[in-house]
C-alpha atoms as a PDB file:
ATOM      1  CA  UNK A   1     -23.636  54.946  47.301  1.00  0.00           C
ATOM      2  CA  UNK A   2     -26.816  53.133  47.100  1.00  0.00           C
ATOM      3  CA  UNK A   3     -27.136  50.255  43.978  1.00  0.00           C
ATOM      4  CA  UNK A   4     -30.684  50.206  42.376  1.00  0.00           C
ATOM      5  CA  UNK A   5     -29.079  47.132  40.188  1.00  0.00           C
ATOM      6  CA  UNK A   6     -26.463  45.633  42.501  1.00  0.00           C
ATOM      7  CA  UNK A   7     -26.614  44.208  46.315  1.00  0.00           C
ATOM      8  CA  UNK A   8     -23.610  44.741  48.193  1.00  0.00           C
ATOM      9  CA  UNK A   9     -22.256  42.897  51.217  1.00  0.00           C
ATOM     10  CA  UNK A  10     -19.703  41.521  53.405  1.00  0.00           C
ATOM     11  CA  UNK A  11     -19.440  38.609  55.959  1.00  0.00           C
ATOM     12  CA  UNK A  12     -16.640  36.583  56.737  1.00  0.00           C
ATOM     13  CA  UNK A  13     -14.261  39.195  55.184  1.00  0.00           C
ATOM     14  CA  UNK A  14     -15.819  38.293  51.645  1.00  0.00           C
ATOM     15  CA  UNK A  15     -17.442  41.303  49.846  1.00  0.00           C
ATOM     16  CA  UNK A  16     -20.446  39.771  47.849  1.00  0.00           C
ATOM     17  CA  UNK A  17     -21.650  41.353  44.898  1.00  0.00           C
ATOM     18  CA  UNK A  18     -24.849  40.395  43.138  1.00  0.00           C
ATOM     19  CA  UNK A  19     -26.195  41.814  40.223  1.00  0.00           C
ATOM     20  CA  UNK A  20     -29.559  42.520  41.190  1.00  0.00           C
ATOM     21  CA  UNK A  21     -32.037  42.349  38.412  1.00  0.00           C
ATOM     22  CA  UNK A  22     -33.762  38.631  38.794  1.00  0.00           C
ATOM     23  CA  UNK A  23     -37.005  39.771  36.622  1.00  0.00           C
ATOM     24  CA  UNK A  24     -34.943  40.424  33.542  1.00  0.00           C
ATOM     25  CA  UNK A  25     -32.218  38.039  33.963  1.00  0.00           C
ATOM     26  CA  UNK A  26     -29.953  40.512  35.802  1.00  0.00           C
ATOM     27  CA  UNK A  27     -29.786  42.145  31.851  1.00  0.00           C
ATOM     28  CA  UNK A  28     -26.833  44.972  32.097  1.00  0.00           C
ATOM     29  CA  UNK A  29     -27.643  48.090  32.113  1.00  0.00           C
ATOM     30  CA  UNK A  30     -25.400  51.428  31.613  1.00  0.00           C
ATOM     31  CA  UNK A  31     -26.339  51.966  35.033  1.00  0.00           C
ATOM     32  CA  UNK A  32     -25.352  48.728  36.390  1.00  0.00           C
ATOM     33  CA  UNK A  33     -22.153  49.121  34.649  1.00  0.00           C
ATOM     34  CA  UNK A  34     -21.411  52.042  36.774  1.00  0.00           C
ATOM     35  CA  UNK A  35     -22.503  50.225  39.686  1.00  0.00           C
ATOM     36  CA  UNK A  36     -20.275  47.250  39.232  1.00  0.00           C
ATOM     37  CA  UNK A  37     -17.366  49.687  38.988  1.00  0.00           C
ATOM     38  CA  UNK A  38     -17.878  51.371  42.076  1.00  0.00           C
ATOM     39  CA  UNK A  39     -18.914  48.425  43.838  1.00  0.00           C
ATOM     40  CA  UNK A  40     -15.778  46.576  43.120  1.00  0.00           C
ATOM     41  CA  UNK A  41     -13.578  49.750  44.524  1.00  0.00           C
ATOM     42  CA  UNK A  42     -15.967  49.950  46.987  1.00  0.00           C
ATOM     43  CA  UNK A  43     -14.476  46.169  47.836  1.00  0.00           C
ATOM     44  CA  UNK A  44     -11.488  47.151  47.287  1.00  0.00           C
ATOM     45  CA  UNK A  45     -11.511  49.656  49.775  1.00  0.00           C
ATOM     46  CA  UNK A  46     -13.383  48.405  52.499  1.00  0.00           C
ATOM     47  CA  UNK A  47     -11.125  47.055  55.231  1.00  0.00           C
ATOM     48  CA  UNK A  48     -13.747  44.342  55.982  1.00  0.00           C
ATOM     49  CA  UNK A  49     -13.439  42.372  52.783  1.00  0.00           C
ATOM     50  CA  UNK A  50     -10.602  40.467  51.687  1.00  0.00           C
ATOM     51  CA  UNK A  51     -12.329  38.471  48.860  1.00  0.00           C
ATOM     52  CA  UNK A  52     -14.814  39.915  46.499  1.00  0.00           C
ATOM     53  CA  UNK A  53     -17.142  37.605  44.922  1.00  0.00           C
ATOM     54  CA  UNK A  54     -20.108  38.241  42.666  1.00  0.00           C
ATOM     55  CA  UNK A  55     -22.875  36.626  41.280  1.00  0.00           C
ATOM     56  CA  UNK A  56     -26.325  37.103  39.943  1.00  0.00           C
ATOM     57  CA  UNK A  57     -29.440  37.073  41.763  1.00  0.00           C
ATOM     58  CA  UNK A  58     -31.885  34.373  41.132  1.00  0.00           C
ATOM     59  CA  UNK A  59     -30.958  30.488  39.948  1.00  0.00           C
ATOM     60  CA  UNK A  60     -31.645  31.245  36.145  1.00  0.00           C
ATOM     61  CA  UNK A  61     -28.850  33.470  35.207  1.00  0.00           C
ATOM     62  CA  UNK A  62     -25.877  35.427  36.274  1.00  0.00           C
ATOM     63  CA  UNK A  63     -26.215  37.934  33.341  1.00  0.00           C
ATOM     64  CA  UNK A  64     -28.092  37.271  30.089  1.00  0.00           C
ATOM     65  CA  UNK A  65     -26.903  40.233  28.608  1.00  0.00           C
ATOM     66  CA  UNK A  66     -27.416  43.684  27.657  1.00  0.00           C
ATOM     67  CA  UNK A  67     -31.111  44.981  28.856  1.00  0.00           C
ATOM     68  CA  UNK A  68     -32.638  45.605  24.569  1.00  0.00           C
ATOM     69  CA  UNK A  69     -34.332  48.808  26.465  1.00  0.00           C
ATOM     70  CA  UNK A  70     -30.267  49.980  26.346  1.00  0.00           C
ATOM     71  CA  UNK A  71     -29.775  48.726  22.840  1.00  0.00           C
ATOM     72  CA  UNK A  72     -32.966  51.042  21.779  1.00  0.00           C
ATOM     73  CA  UNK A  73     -31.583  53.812  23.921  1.00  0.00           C
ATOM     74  CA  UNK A  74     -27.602  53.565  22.263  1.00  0.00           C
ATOM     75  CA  UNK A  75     -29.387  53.798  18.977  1.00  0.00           C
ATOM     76  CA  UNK A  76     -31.525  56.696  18.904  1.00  0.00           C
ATOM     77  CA  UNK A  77     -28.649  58.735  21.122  1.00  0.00           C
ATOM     78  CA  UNK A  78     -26.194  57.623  18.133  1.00  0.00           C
ATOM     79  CA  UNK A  79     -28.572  58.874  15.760  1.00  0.00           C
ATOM     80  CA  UNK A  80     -29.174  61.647  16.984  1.00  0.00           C
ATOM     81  CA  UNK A  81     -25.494  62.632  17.661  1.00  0.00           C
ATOM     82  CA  UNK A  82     -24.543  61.862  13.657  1.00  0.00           C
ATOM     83  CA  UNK A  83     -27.294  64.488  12.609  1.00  0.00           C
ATOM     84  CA  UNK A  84     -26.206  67.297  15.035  1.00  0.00           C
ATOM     85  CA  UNK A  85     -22.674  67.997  12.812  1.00  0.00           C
ATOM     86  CA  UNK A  86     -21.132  65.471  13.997  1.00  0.00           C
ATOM     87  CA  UNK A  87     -21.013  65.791  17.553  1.00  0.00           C
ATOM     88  CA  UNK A  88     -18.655  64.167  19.767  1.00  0.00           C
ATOM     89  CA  UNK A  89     -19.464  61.002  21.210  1.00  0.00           C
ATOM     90  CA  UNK A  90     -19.877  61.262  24.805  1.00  0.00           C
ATOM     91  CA  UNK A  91     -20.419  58.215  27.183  1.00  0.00           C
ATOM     92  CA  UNK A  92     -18.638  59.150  30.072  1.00  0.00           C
ATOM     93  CA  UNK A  93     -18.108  55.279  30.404  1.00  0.00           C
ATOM     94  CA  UNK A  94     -15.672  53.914  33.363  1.00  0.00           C
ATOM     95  CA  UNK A  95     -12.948  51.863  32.204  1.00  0.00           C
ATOM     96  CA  UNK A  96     -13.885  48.068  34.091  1.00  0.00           C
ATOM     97  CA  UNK A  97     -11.025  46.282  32.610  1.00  0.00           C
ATOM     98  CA  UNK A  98      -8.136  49.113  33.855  1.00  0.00           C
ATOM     99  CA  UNK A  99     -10.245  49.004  37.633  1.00  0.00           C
ATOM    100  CA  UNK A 100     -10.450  45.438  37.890  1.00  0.00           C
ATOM    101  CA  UNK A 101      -6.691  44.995  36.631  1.00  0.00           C
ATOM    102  CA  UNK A 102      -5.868  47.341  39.710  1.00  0.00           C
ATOM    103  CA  UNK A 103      -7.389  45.785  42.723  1.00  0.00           C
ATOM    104  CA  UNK A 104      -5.573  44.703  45.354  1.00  0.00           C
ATOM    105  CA  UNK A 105      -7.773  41.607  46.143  1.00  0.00           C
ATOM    106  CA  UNK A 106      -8.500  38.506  44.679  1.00  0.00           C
ATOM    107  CA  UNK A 107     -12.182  38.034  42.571  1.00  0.00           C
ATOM    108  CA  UNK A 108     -14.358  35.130  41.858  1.00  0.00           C
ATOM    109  CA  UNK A 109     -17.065  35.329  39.246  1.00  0.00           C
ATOM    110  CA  UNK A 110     -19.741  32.587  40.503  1.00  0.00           C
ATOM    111  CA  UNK A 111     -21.423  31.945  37.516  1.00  0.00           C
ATOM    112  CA  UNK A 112     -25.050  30.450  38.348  1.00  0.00           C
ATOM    113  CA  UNK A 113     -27.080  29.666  34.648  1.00  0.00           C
ATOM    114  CA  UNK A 114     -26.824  32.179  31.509  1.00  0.00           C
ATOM    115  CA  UNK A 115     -23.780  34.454  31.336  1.00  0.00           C
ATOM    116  CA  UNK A 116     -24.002  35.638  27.330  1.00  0.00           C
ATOM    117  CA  UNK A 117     -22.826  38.654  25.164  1.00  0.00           C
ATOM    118  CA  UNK A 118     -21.464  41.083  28.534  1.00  0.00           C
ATOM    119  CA  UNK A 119     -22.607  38.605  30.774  1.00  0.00           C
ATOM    120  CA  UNK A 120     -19.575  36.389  29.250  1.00  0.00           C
ATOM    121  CA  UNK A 121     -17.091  39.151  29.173  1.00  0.00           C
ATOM    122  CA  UNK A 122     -17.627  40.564  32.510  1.00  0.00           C
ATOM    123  CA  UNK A 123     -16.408  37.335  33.928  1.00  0.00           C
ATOM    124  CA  UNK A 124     -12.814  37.068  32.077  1.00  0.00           C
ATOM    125  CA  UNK A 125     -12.008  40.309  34.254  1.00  0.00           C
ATOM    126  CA  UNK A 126     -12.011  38.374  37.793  1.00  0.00           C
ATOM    127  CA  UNK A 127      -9.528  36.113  38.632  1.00  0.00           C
ATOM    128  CA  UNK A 128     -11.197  32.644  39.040  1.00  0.00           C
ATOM    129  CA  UNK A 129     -14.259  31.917  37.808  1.00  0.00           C
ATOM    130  CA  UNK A 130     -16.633  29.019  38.702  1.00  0.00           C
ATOM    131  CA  UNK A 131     -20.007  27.774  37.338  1.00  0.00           C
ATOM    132  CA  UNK A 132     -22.946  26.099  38.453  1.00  0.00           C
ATOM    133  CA  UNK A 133     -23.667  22.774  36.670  1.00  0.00           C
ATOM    134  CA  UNK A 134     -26.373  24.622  34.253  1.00  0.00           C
ATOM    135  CA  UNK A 135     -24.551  27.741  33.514  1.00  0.00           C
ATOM    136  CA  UNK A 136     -24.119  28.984  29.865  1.00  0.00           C
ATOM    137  CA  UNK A 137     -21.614  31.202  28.666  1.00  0.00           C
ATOM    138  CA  UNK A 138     -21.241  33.127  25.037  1.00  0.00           C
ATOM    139  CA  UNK A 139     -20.255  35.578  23.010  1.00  0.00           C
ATOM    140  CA  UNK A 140     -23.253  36.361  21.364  1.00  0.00           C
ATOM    141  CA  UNK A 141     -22.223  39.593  20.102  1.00  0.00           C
ATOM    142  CA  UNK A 142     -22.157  38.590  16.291  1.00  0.00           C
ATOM    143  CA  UNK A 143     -26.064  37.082  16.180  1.00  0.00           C
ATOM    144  CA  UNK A 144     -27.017  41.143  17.236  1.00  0.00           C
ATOM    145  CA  UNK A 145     -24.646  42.737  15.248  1.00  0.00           C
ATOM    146  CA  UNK A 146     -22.110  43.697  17.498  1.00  0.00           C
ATOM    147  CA  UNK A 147     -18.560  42.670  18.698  1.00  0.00           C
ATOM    148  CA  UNK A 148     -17.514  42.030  21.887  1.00  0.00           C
ATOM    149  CA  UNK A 149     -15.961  44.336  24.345  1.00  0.00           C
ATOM    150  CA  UNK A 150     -14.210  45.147  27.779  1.00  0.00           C
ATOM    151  CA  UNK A 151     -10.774  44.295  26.766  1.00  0.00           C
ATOM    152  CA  UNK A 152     -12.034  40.402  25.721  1.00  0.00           C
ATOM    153  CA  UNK A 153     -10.962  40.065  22.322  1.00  0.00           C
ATOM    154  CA  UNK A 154      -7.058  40.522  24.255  1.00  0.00           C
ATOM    155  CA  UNK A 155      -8.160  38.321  27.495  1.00  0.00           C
ATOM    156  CA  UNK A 156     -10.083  35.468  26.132  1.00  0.00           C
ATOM    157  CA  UNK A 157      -7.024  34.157  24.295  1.00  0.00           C
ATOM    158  CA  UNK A 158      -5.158  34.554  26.529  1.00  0.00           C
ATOM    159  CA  UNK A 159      -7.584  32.250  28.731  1.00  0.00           C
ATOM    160  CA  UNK A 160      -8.541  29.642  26.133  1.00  0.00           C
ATOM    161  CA  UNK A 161      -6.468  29.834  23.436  1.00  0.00           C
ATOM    162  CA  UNK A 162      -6.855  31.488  20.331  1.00  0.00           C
ATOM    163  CA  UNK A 163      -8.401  28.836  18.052  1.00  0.00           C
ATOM    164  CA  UNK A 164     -11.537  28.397  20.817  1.00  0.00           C
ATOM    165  CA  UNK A 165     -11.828  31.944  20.794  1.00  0.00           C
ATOM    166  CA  UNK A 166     -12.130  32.428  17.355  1.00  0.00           C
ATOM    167  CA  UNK A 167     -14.835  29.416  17.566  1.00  0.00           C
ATOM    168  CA  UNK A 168     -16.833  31.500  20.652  1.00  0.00           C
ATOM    169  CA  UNK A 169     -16.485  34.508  19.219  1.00  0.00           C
ATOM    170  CA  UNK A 170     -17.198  33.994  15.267  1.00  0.00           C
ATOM    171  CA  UNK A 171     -20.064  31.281  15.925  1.00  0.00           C
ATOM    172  CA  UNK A 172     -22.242  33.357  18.942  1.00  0.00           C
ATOM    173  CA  UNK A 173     -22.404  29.843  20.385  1.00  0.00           C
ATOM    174  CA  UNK A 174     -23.597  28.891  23.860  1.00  0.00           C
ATOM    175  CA  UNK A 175     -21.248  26.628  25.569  1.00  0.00           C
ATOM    176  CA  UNK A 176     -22.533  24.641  28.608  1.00  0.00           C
ATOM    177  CA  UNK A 177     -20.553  24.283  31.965  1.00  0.00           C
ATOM    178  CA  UNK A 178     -18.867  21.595  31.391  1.00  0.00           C
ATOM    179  CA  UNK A 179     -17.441  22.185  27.755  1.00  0.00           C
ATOM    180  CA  UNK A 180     -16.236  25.443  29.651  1.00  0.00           C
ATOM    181  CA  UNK A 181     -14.278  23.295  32.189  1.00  0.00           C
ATOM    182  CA  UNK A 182     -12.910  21.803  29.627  1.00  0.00           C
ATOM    183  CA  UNK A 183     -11.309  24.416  27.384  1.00  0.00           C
ATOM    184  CA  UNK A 184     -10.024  26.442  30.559  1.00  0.00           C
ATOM    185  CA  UNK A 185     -12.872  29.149  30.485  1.00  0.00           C
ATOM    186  CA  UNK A 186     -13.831  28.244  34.235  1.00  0.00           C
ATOM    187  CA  UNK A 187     -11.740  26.276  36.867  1.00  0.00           C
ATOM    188  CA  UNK A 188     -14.859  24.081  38.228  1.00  0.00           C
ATOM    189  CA  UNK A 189     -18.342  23.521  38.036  1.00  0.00           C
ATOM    190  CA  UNK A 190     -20.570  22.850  41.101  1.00  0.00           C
ATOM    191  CA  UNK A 191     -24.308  21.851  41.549  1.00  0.00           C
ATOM    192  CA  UNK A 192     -26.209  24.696  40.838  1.00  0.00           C
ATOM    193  CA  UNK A 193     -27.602  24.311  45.142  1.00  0.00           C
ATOM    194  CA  UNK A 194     -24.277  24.599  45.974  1.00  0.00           C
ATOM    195  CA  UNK A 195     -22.088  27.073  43.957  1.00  0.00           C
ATOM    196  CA  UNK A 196     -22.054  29.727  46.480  1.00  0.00           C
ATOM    197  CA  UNK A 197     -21.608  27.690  49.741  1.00  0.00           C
ATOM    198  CA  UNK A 198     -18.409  25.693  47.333  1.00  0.00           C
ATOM    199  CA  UNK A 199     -17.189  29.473  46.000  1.00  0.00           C
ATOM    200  CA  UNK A 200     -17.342  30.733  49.656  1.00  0.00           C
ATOM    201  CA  UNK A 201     -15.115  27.664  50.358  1.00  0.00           C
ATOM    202  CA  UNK A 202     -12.724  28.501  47.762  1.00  0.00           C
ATOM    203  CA  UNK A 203     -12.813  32.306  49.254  1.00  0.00           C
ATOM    204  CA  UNK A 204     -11.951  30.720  52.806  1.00  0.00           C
ATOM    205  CA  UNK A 205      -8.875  29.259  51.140  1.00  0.00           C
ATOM    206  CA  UNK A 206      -7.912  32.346  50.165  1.00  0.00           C
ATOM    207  CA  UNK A 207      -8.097  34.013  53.445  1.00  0.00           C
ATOM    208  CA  UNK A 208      -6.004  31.594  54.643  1.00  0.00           C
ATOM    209  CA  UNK A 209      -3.171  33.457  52.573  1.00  0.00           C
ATOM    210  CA  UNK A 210      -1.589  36.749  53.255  1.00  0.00           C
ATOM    211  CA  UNK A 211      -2.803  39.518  52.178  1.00  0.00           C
ATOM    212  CA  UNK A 212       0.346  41.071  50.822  1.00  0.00           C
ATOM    213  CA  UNK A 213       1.470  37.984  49.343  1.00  0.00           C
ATOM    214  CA  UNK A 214      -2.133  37.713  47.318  1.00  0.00           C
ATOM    215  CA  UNK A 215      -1.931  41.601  46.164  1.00  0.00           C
ATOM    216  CA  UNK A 216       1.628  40.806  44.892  1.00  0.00           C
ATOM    217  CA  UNK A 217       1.009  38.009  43.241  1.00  0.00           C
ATOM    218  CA  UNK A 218      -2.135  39.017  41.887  1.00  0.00           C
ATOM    219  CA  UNK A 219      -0.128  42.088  40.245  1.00  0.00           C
ATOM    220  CA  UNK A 220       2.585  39.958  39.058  1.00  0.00           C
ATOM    221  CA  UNK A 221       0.390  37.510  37.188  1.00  0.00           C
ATOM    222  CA  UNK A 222      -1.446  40.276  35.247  1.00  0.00           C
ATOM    223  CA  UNK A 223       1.987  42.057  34.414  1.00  0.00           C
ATOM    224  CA  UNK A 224       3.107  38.662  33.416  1.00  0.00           C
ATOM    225  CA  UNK A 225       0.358  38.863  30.561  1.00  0.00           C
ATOM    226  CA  UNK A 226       2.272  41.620  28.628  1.00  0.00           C
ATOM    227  CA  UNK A 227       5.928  41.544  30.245  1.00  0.00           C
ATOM    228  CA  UNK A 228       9.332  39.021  29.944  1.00  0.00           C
ATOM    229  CA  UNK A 229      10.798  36.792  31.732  1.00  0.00           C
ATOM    230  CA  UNK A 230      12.918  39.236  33.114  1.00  0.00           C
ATOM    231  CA  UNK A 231      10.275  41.693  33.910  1.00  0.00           C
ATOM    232  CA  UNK A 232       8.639  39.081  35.992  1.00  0.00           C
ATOM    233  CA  UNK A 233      11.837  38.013  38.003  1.00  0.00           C
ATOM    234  CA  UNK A 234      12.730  41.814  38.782  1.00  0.00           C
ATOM    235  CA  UNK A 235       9.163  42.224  39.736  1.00  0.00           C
ATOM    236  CA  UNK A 236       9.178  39.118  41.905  1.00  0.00           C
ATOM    237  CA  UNK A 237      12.531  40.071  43.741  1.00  0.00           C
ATOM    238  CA  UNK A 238      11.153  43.597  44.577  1.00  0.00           C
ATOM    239  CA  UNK A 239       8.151  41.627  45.578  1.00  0.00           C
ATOM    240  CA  UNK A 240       9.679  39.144  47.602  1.00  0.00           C
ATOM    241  CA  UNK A 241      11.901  41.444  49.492  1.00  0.00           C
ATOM    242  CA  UNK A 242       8.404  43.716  50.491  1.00  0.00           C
ATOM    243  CA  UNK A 243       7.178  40.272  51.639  1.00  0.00           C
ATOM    244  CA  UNK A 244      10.225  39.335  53.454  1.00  0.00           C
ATOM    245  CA  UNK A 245      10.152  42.347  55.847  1.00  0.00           C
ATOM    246  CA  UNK A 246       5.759  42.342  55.952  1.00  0.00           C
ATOM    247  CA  UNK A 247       3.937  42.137  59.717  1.00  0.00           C
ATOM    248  CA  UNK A 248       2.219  39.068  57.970  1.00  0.00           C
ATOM    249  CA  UNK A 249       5.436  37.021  57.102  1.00  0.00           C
ATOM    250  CA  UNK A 250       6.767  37.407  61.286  1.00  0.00           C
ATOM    251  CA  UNK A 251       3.271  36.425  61.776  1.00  0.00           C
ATOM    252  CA  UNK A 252       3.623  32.933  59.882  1.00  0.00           C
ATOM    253  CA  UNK A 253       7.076  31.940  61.100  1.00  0.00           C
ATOM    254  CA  UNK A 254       5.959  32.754  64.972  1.00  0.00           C
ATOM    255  CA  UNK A 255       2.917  30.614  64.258  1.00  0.00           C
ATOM    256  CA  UNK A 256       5.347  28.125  62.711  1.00  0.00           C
ATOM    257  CA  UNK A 257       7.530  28.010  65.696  1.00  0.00           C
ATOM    258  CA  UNK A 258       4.454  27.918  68.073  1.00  0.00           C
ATOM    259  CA  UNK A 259       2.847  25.047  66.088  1.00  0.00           C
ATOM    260  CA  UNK A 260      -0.157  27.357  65.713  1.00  0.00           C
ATOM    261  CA  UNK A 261      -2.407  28.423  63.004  1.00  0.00           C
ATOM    262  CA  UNK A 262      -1.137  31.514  61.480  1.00  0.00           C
ATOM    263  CA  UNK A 263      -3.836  34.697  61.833  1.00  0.00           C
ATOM    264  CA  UNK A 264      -3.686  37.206  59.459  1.00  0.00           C
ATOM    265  CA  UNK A 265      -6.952  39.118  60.103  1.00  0.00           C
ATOM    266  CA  UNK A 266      -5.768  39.731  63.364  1.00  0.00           C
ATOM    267  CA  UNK A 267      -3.226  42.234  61.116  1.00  0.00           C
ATOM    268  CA  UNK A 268      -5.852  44.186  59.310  1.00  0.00           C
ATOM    269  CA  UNK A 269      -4.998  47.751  59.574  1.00  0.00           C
END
């Protein structure tokens, strides 16, 4: 598929995404949201990647929002659909939240400058998120008369807390990087020069893993979100017992016993 809103690539086994809209921000689009969700299984898929990152394109802002050319669109299409007898709805919209809860792979958000209204929410789907030094992140949803979506109103406080939440989302505040560090919404901030080159590091780390053992864990982390403590401990024993007998555990313990580096890419089917 080729992106009119996103680039797509991978080197190094990272897939980088980058919302591709500089002149407007990198403002979301319906079309971009479809983009994004095939580009992440895309990532997913591709036996080349092991990492997905994205990003937006420029320095000024990872996503400042929805594009106000869709906002115009969504009304007069609403509008229209009340007066014709109360048609159905019909957005044929692609469920982000379900896809990204379903990948196999870890994801980094790299947030570099504004990240407001879905800009903010897209984030709390990936697994880490980082942000340059003059990033800044908010609901905004309330100040246009909205509310916020993609599953966020269950994620964020489960990120932050729900006091702060209440706070983002009730006030439409911006938040700067830092005061983001600080309540939990990203793990660290980076000069804006060198949030890619420092999230690319944190990729590498990654790769360093095994695959199996990240796709497991991964999985039992979000289940965690809604299960028990027993839930998680059965999970983790069938888990653990999948890992025991993987190609990629033998590969560790004969690297152990050689005093060598462990290669997992070498196991990439």
């Amino acid at each position: 598929m080729a992106y009119e809103t996103l680039l797509y690539e991978v080197s190094g086994d990272i897939a980088t995404i980058t919302l591709n809209r500089p002149a407007k921000m990198n403002a979301y689009t319906a079309e971009m949201g479809f983009e994004i969700a095939d580009a992440m299984l895309r990532a997913d898929a591709d036996p080349g990647a092991r990492v997905v990152i994205m990003t937006g394109a420029g320095n000024r802002a990872f996503c400042a929002g929805a594009d106000m050319a869709m906002f115009a669109s969504n009304i007069k299409s609403r509008e229209q659909e009340a007066a014709d007898d109360g048609a159905e709805h019909r957005r044929g919209a692609i469920s982000l939240p379900m896809i990204m809860r379903g990948l196999s792979k870890p994801t980094i958000a790299a947030i570099n400058g504004y990240a407001l209204g879905v800009g903010c929410t897209i984030p709390l789907l990936f697994d880490v998120r980082v942000a340059s030094d003059n990033a800044k992140m908010g609901v905004i949803f309330p100040r246009v008369g909205l509310m916020s979506e993609l599953g966020s109103s269950y994620l964020m406080p489960r990120l932050i807390g729900l006091a702060r939440t209440a706070e983002m989302m009730l006030t439409g505040r911006q938040y700067s990087a830092e005061q983001c560090l600080a309540m939990g919404l990203v793990s660290q901030v980076f000069p804006a020069a060198e949030l890619m080159a420092k999230t690319r590091e944190l990729a590498g780390e990654m790769l360093e893993c095994s695959p199996l053992s990240l796709a497991m864990t991964r999985r039992a982390l979000y289940q965690g979100l809604d299960g028990t403590l027993e839930t998680a401990m059965q999970f983790e024993g069938f888990a653990l017992e999948k890992c025991y007998v993987s190609a990629e555990h033998k590969e560790y313990v004969s690297a152990f016993l050689a005093k060598r580096k462990p290669d997992f890419r070498k196991l990439k089917q």
